[in-house]
C-alpha atoms as a PDB file:
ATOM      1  CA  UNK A   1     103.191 -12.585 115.572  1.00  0.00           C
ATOM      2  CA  UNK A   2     101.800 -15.345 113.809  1.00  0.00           C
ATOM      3  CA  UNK A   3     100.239 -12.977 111.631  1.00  0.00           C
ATOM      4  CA  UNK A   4     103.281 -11.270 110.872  1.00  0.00           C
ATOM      5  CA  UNK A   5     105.085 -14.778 109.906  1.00  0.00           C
ATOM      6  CA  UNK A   6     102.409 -16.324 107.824  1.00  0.00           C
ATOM      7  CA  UNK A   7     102.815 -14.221 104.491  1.00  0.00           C
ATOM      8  CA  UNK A   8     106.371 -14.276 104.916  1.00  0.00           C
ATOM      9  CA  UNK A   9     107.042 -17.608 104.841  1.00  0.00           C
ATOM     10  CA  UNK A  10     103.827 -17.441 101.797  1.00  0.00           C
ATOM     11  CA  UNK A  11     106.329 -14.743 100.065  1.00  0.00           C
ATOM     12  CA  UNK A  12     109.788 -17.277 100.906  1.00  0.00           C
ATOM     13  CA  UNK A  13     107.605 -20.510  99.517  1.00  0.00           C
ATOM     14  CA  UNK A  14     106.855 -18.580  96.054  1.00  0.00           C
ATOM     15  CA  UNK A  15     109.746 -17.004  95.513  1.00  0.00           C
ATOM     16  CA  UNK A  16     111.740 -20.176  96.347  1.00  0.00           C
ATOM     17  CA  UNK A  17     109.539 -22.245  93.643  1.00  0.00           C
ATOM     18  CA  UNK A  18     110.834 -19.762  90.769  1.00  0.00           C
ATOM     19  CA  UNK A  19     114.320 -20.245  91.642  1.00  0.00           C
ATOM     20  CA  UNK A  20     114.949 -24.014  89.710  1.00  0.00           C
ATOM     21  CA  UNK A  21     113.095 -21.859  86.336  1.00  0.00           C
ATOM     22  CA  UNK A  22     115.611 -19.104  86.763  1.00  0.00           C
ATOM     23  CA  UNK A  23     118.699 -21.279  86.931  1.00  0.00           C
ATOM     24  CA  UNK A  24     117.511 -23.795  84.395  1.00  0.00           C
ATOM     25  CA  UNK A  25     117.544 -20.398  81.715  1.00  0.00           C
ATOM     26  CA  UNK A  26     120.760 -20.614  79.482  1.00  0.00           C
ATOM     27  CA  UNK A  27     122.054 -17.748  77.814  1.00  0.00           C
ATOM     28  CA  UNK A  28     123.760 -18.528  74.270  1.00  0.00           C
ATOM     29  CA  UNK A  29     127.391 -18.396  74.743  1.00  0.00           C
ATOM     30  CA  UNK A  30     128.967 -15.692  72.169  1.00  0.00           C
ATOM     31  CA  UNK A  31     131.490 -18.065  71.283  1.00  0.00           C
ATOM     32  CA  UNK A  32     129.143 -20.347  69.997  1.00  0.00           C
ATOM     33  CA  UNK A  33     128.665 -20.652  65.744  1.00  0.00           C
ATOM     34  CA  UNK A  34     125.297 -21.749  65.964  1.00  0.00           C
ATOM     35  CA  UNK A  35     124.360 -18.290  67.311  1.00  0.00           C
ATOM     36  CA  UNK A  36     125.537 -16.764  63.835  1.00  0.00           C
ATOM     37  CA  UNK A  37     123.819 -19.247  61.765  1.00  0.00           C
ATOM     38  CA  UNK A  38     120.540 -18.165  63.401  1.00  0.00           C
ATOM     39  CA  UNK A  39     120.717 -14.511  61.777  1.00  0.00           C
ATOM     40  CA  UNK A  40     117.946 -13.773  59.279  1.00  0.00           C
ATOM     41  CA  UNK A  41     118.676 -13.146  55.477  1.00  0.00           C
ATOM     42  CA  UNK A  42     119.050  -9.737  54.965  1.00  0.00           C
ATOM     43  CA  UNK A  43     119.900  -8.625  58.764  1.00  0.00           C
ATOM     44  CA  UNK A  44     122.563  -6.021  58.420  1.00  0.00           C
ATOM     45  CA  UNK A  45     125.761  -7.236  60.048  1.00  0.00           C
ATOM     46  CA  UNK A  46     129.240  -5.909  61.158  1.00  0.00           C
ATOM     47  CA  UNK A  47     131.920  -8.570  60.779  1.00  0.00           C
ATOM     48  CA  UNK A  48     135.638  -7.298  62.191  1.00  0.00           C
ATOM     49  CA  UNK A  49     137.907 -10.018  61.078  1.00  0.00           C
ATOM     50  CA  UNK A  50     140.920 -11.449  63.207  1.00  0.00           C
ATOM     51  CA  UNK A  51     143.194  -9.440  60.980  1.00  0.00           C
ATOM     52  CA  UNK A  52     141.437  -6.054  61.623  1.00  0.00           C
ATOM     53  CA  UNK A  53     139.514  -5.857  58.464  1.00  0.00           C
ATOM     54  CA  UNK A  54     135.762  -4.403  59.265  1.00  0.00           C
ATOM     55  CA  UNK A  55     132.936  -5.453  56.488  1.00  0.00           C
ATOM     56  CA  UNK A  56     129.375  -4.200  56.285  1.00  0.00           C
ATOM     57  CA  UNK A  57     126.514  -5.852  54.778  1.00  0.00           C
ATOM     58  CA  UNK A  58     123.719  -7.978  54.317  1.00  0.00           C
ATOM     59  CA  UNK A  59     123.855 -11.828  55.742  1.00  0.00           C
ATOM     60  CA  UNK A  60     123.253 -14.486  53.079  1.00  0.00           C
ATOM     61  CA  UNK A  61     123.977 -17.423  55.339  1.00  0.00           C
ATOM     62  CA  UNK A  62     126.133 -18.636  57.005  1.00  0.00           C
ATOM     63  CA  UNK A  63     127.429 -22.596  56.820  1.00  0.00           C
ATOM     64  CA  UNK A  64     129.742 -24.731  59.199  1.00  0.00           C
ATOM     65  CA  UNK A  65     133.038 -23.147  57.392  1.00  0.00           C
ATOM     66  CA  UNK A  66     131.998 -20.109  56.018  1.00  0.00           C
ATOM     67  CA  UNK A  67     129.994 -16.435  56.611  1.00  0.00           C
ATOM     68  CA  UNK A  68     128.537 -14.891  53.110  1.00  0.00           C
ATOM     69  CA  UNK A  69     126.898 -11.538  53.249  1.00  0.00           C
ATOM     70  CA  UNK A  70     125.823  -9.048  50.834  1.00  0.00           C
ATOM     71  CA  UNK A  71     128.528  -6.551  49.944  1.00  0.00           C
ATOM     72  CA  UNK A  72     127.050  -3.865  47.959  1.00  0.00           C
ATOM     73  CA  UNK A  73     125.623  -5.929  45.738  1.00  0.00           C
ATOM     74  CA  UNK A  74     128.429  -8.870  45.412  1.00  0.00           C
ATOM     75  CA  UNK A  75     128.471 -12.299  47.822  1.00  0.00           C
ATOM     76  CA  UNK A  76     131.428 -11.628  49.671  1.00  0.00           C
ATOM     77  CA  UNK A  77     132.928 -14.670  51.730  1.00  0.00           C
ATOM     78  CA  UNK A  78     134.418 -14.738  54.998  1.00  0.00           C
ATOM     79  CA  UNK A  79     135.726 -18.387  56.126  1.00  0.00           C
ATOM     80  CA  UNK A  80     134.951 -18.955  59.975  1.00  0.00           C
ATOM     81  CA  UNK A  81     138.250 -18.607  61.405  1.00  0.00           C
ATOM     82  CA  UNK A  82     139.326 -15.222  60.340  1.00  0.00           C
ATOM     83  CA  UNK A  83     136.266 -14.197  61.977  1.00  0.00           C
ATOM     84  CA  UNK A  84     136.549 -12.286  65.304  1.00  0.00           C
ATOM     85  CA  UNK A  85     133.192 -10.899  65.796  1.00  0.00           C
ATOM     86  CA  UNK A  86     129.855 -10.661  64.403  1.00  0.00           C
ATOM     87  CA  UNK A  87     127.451  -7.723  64.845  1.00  0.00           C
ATOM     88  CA  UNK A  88     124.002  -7.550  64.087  1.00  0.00           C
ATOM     89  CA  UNK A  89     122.775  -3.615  63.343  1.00  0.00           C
ATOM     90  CA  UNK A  90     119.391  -2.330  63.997  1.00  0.00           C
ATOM     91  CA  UNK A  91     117.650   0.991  63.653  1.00  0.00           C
ATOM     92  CA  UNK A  92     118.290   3.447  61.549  1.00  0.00           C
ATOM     93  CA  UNK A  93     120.698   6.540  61.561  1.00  0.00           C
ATOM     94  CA  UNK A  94     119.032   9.490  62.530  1.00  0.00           C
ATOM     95  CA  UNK A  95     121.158  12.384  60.917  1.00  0.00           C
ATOM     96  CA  UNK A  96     118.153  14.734  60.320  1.00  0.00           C
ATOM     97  CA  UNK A  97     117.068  14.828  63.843  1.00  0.00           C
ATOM     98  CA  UNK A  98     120.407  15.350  65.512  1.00  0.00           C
ATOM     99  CA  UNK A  99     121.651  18.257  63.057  1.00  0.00           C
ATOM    100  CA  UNK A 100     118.631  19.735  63.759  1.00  0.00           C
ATOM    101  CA  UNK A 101     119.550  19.565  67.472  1.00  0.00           C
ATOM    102  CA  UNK A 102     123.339  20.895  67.132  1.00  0.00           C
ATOM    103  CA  UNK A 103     122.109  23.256  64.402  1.00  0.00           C
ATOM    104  CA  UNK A 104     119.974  24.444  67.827  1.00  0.00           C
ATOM    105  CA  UNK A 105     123.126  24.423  70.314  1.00  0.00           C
ATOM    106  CA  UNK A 106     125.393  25.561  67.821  1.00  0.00           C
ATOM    107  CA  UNK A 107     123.586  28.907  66.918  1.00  0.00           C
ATOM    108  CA  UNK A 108     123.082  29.810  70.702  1.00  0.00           C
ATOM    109  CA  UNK A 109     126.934  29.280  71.318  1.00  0.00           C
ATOM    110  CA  UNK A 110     127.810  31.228  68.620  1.00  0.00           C
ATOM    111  CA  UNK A 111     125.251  33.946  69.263  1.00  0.00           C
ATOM    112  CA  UNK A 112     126.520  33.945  72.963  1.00  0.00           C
ATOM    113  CA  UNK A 113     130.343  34.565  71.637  1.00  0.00           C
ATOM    114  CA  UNK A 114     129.279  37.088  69.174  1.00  0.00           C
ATOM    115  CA  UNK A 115     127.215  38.680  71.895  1.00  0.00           C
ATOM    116  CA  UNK A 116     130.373  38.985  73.937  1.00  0.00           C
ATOM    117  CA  UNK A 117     132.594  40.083  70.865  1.00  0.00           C
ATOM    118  CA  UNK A 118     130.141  43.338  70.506  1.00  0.00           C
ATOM    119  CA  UNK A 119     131.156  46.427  71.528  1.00  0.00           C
ATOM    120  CA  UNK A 120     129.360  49.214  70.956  1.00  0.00           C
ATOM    121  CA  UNK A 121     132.295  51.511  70.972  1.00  0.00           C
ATOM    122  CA  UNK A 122     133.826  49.608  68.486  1.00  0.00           C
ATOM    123  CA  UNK A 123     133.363  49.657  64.619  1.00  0.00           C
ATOM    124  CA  UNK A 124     131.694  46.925  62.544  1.00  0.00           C
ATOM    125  CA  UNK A 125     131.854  44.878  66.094  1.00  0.00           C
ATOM    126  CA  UNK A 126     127.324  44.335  65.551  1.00  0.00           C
ATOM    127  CA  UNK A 127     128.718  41.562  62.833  1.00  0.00           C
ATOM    128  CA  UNK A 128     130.069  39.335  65.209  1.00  0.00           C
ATOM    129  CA  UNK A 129     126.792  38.200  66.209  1.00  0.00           C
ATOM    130  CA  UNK A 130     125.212  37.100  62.814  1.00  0.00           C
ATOM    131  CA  UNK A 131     128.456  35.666  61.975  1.00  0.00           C
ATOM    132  CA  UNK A 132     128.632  33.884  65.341  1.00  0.00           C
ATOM    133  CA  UNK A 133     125.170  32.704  64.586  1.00  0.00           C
ATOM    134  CA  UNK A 134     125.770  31.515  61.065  1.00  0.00           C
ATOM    135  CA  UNK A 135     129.280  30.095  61.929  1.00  0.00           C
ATOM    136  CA  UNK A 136     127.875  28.178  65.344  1.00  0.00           C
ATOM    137  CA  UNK A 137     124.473  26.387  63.477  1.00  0.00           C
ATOM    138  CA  UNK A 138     126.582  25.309  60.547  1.00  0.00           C
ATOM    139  CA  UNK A 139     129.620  23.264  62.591  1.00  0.00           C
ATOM    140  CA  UNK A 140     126.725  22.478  65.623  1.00  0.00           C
ATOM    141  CA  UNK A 141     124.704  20.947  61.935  1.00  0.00           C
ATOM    142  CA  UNK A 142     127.391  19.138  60.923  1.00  0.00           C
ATOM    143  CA  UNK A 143     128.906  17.902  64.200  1.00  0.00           C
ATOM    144  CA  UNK A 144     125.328  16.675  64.576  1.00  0.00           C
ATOM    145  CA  UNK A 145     125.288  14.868  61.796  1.00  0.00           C
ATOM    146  CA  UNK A 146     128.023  12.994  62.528  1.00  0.00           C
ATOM    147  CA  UNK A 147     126.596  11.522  65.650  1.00  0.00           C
ATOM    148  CA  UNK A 148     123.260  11.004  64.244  1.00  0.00           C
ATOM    149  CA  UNK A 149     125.072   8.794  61.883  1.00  0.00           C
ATOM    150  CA  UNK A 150     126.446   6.549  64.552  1.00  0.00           C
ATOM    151  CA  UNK A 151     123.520   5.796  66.712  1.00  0.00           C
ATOM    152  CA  UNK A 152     122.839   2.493  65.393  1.00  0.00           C
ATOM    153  CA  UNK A 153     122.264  -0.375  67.586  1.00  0.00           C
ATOM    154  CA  UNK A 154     125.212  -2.747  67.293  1.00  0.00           C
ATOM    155  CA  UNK A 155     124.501  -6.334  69.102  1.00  0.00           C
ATOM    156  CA  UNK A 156     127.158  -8.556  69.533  1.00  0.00           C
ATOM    157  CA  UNK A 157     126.650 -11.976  68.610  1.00  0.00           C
ATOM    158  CA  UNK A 158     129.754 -14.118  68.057  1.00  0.00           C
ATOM    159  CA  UNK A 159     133.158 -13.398  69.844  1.00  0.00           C
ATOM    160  CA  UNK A 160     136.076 -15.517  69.576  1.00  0.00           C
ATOM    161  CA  UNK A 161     139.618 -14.389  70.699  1.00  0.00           C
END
């Protein structure tokens, strides 16, 4: 038994030392300006205002009373309290990869449905499946697209009600 106990109580005594660093860690609040004013020049940011107005663009600064970004190509100023919340974007959209992907899904779905559309005994019925194809890969593309353009990483940073 005293075996047994020994590098328990070890494992209790270590873990128990880490405890005062692990409560002693303070996360930012999102409410807090300071937060905002710690963005980099030329982040990309998402503001959404209190009045439901969403801007893109590039942070400038950002002072005690006021946010200034980069609005395609024009300082555009947003005084603190209309703010809501403030977004910081990373990556990069990735539209080429995912139409290439429901380009892929599209054209088996619509080869699949064209496939069941054929009848031999039927007349002109062997078009359904190019047509299924072609039709399928070009809204499977496109539907792609679209999501490719929305996977950007969007962190919050500043919150107020």
């Amino acid at each position: 038994m005293k075996r047994k106990t020994l590098p328990l109580v070890l494992v209790l005594v270590l873990l128990s030392s880490h405890a005062p660093l692990a409560f002693a860690q303070q996360t930012p609040s999102l409410s807090e300006w300071a937060s905002v004013q710690q963005i980099k020049t030329n982040e990309r940011v998402f503001v959404r205002q209190k009045n439901g107005k969403e801007i893109k663009g590039r942070m400038i600064e950002a002072s005690d009373t006021t946010l200034t970004i980069d609005r395609d190509g024009k300082p555009f100023s947003v005084a603190r309290g209309d703010v809501r919340q403030i977004y910081v974007v990373s990556g990069t959209a990735q539209k080429g990869k995912w139409a290439l992907i429901g380009a892929g899904i599209g054209a088996g779905v619509g080869t699949g449905i064209g496939y069941a559309k054929y009848s031999p005994d039927s007349d002109d019925s062997e078009i359904y499946i190019p047509i299924g194809l072609l039709i399928g890969a070009g809204s499977g593309a496109l539907g792609g697209m679209l999501f490719g353009q929305n996977t950007r990483r969007r962190d919050l940073v500043y919150a107020v009600n």
